[in-house]
Protein backbone atom coordinates (compact mmCIF):
# COMPACT_ATOMS: atom_id res chain seq x y z
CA UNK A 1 0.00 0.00 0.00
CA UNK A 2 3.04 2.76 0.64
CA UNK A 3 4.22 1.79 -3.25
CA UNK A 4 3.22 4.94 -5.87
CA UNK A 5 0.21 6.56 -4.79
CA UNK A 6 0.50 5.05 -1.54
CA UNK A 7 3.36 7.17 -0.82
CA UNK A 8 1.82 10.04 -1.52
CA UNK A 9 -1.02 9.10 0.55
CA UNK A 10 1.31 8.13 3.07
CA UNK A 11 3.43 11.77 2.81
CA UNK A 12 0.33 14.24 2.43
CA UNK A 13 -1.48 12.42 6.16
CA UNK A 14 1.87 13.01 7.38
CA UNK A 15 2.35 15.91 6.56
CA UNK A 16 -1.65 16.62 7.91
CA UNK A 17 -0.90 14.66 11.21
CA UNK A 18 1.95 17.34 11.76
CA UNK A 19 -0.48 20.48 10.97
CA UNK A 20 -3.54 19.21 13.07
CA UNK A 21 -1.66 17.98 15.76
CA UNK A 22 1.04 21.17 16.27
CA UNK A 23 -2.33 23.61 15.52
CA UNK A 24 -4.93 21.82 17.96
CA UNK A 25 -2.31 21.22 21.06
CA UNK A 26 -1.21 25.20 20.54
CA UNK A 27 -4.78 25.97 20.63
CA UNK A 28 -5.81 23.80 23.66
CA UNK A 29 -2.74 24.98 25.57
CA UNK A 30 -2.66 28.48 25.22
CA UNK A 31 -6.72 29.33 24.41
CA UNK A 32 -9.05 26.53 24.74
CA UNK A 33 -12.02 28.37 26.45
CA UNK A 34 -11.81 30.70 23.24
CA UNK A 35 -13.21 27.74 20.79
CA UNK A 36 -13.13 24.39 22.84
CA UNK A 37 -15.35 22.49 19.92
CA UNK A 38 -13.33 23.97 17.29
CA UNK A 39 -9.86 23.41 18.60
CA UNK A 40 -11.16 19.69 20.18
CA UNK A 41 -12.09 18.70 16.64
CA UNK A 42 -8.80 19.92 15.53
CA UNK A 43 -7.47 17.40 17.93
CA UNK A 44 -9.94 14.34 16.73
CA UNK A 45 -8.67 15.10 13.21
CA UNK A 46 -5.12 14.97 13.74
CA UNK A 47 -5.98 11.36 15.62
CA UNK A 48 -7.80 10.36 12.97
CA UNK A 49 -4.94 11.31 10.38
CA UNK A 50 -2.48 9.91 12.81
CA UNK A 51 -4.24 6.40 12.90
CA UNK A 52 -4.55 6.28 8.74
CA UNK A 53 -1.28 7.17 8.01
CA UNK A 54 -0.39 4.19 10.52
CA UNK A 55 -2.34 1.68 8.62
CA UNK A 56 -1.25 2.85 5.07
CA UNK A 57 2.66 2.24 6.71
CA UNK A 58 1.86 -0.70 8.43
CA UNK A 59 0.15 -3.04 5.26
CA UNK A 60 -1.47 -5.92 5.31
CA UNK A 61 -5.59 -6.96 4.95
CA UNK A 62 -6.61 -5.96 8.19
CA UNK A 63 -4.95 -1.97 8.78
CA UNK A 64 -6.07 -1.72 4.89
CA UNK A 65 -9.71 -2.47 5.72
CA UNK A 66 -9.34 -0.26 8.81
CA UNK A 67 -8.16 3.03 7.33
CA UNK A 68 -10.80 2.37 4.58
CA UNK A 69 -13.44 2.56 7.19
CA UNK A 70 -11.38 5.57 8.80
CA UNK A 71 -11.29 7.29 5.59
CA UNK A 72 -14.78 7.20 5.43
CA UNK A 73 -15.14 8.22 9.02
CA UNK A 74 -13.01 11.11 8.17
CA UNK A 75 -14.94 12.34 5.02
CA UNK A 76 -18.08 12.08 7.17
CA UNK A 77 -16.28 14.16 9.98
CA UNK A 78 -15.57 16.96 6.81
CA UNK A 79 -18.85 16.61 4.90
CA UNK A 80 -20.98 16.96 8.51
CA UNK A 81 -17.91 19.83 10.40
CA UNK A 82 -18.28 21.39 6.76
CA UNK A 83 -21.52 21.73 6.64
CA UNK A 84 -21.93 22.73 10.20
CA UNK A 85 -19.51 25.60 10.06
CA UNK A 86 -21.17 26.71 6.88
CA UNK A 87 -24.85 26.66 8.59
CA UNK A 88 -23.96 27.68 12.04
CA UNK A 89 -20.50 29.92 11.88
CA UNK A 90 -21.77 31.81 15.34
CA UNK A 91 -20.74 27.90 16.82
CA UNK A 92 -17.44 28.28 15.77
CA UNK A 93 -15.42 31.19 17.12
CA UNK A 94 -12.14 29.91 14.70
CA UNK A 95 -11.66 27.20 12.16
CA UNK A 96 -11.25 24.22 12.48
CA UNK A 97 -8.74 21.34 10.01
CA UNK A 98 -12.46 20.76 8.65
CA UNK A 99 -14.00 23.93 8.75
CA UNK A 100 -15.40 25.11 5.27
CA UNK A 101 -14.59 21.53 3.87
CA UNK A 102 -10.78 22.30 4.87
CA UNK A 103 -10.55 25.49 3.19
CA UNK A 104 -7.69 26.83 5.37
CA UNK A 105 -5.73 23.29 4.19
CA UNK A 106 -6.42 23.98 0.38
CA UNK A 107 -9.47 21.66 0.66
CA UNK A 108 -6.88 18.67 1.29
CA UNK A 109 -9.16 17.44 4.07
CA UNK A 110 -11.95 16.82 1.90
CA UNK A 111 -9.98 15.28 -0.80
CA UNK A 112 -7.74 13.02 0.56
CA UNK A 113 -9.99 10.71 1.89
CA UNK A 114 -11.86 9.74 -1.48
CA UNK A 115 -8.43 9.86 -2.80
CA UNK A 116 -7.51 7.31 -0.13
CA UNK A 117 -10.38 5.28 -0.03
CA UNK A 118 -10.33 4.98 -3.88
CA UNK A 119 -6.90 3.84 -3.21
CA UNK A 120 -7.24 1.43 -0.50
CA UNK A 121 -10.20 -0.34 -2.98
CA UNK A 122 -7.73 -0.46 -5.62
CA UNK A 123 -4.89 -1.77 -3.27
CA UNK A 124 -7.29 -4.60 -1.98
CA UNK A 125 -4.60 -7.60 -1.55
């Protein structure tokens, strides 16, 4: 799964774990009571990142399978936080990674996991 595409896929959650993670921990540390759904969904993103990137590196049936169902927990979690921050901005003081569909990431959040689910399909062993 990390051969071609994979390691792109594998390179661009990286590279997402590292924003999410360094963004969300700033944010809880230093101004949580600011935005504490915003900058805790922040936080579930960068896990959620974390945990696919760990399955793409890790191969086999069963972590393939798994971030396949994570990548479509993930594009739920940016289709409904999308939405949400669309319909009801007064909710969210500041962004979120998903906010706007991932607008502030270039709309990465909200492509990567088709990209990685169509992917994963095509990787089935």
């Amino acid at each position: 799964m990390v051969s071609g595409p994979g390691l792109l896929l594998v390179w661009l959650y990286g590279v997402m774990v590292v924003g999410a993670l360094s963004r969300s921990v700033y944010q809880i540390a230093t101004e949580f009571d600011r935005a504490p759904l915003a900058y805790s969904l922040s936080a579930a993103a960068a896990l959620v990142y974390a945990f696919i990137t760990y399955s793409l590196v890790r191969g086999g049936e069963t972590a393939r399978r798994a971030a396949l169902v994570c990548c479509g927990a993930e594009l739920a979690g940016v289709l409904s936080v999308g939405t949400w921050t669309l319909v009801r901005p007064e909710a969210f003081p500041d962004a979120t990674v998903w906010s706007d569909f991932g607008m502030g990431y270039l709309f990465i959040p909200v492509i990567l996991p088709v990209t990685g689910m169509l992917w994963l399909r095509r990787a089935r062993g």
